[in-house]
Protein backbone atom coordinates (compact mmCIF):
# COMPACT_ATOMS: atom_id res chain seq x y z
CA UNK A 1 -43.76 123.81 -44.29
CA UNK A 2 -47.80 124.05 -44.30
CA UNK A 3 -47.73 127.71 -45.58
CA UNK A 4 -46.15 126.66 -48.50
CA UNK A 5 -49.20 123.62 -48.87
CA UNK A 6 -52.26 125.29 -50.79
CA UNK A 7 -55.21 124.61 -48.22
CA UNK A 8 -53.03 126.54 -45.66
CA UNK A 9 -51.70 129.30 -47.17
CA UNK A 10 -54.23 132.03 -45.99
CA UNK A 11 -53.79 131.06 -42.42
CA UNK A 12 -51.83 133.15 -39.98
CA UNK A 13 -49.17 131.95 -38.51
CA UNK A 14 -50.91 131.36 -35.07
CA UNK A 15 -53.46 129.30 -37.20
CA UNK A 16 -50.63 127.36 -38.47
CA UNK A 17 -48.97 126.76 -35.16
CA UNK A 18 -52.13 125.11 -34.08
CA UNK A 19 -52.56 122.80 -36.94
CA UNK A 20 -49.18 122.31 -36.78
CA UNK A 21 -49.50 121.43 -33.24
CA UNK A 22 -51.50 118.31 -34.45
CA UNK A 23 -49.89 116.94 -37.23
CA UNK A 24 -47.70 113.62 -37.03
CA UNK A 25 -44.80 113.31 -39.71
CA UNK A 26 -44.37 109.82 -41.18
CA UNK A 27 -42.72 108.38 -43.21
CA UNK A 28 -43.29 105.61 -46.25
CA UNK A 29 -40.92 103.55 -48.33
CA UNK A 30 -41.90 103.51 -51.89
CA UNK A 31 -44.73 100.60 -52.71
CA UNK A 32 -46.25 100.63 -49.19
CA UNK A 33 -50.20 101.39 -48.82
CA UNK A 34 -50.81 104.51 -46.89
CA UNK A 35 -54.74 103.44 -46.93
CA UNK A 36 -56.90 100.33 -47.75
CA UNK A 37 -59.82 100.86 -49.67
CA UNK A 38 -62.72 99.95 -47.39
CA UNK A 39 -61.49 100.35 -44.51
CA UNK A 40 -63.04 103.12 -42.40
CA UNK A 41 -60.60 106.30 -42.08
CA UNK A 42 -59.69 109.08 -39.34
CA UNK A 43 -56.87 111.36 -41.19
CA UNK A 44 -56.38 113.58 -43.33
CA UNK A 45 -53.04 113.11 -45.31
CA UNK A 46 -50.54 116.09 -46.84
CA UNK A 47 -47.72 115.05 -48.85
CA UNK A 48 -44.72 116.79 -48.37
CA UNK A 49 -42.12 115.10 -50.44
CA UNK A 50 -42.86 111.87 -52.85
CA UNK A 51 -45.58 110.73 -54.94
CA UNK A 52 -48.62 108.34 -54.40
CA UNK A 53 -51.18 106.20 -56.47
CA UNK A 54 -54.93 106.03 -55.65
CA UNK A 55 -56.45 103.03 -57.21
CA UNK A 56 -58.62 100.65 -57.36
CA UNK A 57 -58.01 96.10 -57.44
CA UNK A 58 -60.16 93.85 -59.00
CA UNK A 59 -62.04 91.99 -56.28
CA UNK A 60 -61.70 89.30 -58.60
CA UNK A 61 -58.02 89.43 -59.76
CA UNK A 62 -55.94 91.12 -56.50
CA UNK A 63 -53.37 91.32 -59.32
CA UNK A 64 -55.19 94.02 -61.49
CA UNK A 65 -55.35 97.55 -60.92
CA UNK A 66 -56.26 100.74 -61.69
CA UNK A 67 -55.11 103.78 -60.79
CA UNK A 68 -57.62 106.70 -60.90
CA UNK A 69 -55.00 109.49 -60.01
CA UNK A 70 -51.30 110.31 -58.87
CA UNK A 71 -50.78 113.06 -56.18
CA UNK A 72 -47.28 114.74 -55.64
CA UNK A 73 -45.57 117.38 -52.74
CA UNK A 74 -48.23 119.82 -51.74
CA UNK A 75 -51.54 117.55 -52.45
CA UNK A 76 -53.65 115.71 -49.88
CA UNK A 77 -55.64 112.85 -50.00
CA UNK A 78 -58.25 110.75 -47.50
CA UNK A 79 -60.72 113.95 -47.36
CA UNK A 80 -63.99 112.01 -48.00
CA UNK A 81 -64.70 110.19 -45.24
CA UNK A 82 -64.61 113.53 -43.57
CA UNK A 83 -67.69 114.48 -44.83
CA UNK A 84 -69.35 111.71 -45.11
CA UNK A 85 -68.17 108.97 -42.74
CA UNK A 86 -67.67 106.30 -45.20
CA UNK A 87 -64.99 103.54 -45.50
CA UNK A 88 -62.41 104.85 -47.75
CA UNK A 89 -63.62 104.54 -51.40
CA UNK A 90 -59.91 103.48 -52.51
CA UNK A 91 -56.62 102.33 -51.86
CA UNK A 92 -53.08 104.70 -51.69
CA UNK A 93 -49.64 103.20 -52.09
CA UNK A 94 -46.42 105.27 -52.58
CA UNK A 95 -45.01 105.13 -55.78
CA UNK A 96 -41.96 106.38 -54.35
CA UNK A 97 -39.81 107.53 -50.90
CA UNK A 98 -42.50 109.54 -49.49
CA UNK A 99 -42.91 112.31 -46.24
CA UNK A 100 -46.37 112.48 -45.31
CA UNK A 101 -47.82 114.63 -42.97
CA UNK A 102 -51.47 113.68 -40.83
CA UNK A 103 -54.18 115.16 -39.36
CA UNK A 104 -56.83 114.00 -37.73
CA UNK A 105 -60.61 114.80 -38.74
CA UNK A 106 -60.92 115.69 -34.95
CA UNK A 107 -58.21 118.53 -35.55
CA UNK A 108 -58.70 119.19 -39.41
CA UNK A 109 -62.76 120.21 -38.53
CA UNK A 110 -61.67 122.84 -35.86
CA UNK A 111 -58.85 124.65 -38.23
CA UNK A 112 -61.89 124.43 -40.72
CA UNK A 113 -63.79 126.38 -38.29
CA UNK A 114 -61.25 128.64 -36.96
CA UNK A 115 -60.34 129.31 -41.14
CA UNK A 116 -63.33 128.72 -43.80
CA UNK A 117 -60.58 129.32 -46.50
CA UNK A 118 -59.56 125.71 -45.95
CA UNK A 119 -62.87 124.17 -46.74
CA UNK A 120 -63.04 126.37 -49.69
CA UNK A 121 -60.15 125.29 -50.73
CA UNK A 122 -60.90 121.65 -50.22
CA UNK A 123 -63.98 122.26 -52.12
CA UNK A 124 -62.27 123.62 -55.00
CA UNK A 125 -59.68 120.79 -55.31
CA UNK A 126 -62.71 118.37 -54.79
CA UNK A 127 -64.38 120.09 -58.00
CA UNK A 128 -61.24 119.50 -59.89
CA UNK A 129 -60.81 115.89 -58.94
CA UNK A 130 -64.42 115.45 -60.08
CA UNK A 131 -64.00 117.03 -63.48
CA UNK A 132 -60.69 115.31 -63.85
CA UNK A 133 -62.70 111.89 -63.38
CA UNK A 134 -65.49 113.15 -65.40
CA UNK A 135 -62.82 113.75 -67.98
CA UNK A 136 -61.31 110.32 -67.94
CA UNK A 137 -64.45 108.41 -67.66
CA UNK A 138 -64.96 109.87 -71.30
CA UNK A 139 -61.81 109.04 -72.19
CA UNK A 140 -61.90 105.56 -71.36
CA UNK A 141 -65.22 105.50 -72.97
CA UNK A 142 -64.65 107.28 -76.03
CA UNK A 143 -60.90 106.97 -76.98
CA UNK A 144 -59.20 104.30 -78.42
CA UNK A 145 -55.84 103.19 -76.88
CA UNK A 146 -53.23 105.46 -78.68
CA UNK A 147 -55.31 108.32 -77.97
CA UNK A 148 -55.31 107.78 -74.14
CA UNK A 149 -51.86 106.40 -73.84
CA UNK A 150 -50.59 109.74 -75.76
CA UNK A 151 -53.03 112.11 -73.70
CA UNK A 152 -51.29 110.39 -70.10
CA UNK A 153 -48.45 110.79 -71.45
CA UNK A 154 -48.46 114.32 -72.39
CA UNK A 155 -50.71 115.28 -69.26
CA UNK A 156 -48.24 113.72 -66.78
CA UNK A 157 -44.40 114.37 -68.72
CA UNK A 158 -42.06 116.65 -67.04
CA UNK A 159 -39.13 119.09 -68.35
CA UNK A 160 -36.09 116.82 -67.56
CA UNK A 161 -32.76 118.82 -69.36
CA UNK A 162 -34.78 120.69 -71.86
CA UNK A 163 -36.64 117.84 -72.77
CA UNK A 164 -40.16 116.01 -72.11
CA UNK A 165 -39.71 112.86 -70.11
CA UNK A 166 -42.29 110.39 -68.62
CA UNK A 167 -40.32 108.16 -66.34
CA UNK A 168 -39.73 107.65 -62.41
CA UNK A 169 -41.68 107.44 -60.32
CA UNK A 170 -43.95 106.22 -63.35
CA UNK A 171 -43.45 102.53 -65.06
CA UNK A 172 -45.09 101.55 -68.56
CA UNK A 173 -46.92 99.32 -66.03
CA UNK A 174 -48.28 101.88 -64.26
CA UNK A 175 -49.01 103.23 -67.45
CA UNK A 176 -51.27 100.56 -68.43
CA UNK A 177 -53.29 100.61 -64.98
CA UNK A 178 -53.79 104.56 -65.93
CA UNK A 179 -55.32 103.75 -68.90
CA UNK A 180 -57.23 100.20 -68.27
CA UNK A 181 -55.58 98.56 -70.60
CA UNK A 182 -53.10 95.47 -70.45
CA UNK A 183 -49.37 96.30 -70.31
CA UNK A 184 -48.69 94.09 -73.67
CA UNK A 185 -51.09 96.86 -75.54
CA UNK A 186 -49.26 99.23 -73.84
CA UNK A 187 -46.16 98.24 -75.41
CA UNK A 188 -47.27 97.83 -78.60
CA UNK A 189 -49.07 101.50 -78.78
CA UNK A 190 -45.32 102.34 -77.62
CA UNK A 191 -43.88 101.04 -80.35
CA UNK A 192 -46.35 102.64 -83.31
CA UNK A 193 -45.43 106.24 -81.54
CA UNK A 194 -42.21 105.71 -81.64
CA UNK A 195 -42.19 104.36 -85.43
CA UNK A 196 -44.39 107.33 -85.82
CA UNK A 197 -41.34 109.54 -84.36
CA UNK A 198 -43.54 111.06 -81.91
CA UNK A 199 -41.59 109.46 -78.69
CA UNK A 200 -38.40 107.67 -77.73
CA UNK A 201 -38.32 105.16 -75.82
CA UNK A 202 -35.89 104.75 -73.36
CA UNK A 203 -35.12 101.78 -70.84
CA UNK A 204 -37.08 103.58 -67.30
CA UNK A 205 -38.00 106.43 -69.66
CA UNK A 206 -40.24 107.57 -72.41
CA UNK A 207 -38.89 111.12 -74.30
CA UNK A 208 -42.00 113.26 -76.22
CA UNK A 209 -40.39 114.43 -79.74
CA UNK A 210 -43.59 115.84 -80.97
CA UNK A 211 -46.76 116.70 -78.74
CA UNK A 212 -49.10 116.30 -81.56
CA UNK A 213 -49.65 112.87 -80.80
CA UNK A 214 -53.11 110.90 -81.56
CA UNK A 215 -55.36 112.08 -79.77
């Protein structure tokens, strides 16, 4: 399984017998956290199968969130504190059934040094999570609500029978918490789209009609 996960692919396969050596398999049910934001961290984590939300709560409201990115099979998440020994800077729940695989810092610092590739590679998907933050900080700032519902929408759809769908593991819920907005704007932004015959709107599903959406 790790040759087929992007920081490992480069590594021989007595490199990957050692890191395999040290990694635990467990696994989550969907909506439990993998990691509390604050809390200090040890492990690395590698999804195999399933997908997970970071986010952020609202000291103020435990009810409110926001979710600042979704990672599927192949991604990893809980690198920071690796480099810089701080308690985690968010939380991760599974949004689904998920297989998870974990490494320790302890054991994820020597395959770095037996294979730089890996912390190149780390570094590069670090870049992109920055830029992809970057990105939505503008958007947040800059876009009004139709315009970032339809970008999310188009940015996280998949080909489902020939079609476009945003759905499972997704809710219009989760939705809202993407975009920081409330779930009744949401619906309503829904609704004008699919007047608009850009979507349909399905019961657990959304179908794209026309990508050129506001945007």
């Amino acid at each position: 399984m790790l040759n087929a996960i992007p920081i490992f692919t480069n590594l021989n396969p007595m490199q990957l017998a050692s890191i395999g050596a040290h990694l635990a398999l467990k696994v989550y049910e969907k909506g439990e956290y993998v990691l509390r934001e604050g809390v200090v961290g040890d492990s690395l984590y590698v999804i195999l199968t399933g997908q997970v939300k970071v986010f952020s709560v609202d000291p103020t409201d435990p009810t409110r969130e926001v979710i600042l990115k979704t990672l599927g099979p192949g991604e990893f998440f809980g690198e920071l504190p690796l480099f810089d020994q701080e308690p985690r800077s968010a939380s991760v729940a599974t949004m689904e059934r998920c297989h998870l695989q974990i490494l320790s810092y302890r054991s994820f610092r020597k395959a770095i040094e037996a294979s730089p590739d890996i912390a190149q590679r780390v570094m590069e998907t670090l870049a992109r999570r920055l830029r992809a933050a970057t990105r939505k900080i503008g958007d947040l700032a800059l876009h009004d609500i139709s315009s970032r519902v339809s970008r999310t929408l188009l940015e996280l759809a998949i080909m489902s029978n020939g079609r476009r769908v945003f759905g499972e593991p997704f809710t219009q819920q989760d939705l809202a918490n993407m975009i920081g907005a409330s779930r009744e704007m949401v619906n309503r932004t829904l609704k004008d789209l699919e007047e608009g015959g850009y979507i349909s709107v399905e019961r657990k599903s959304i179908t794209i009609l026309n990508d050129r959406m506001p945007n």
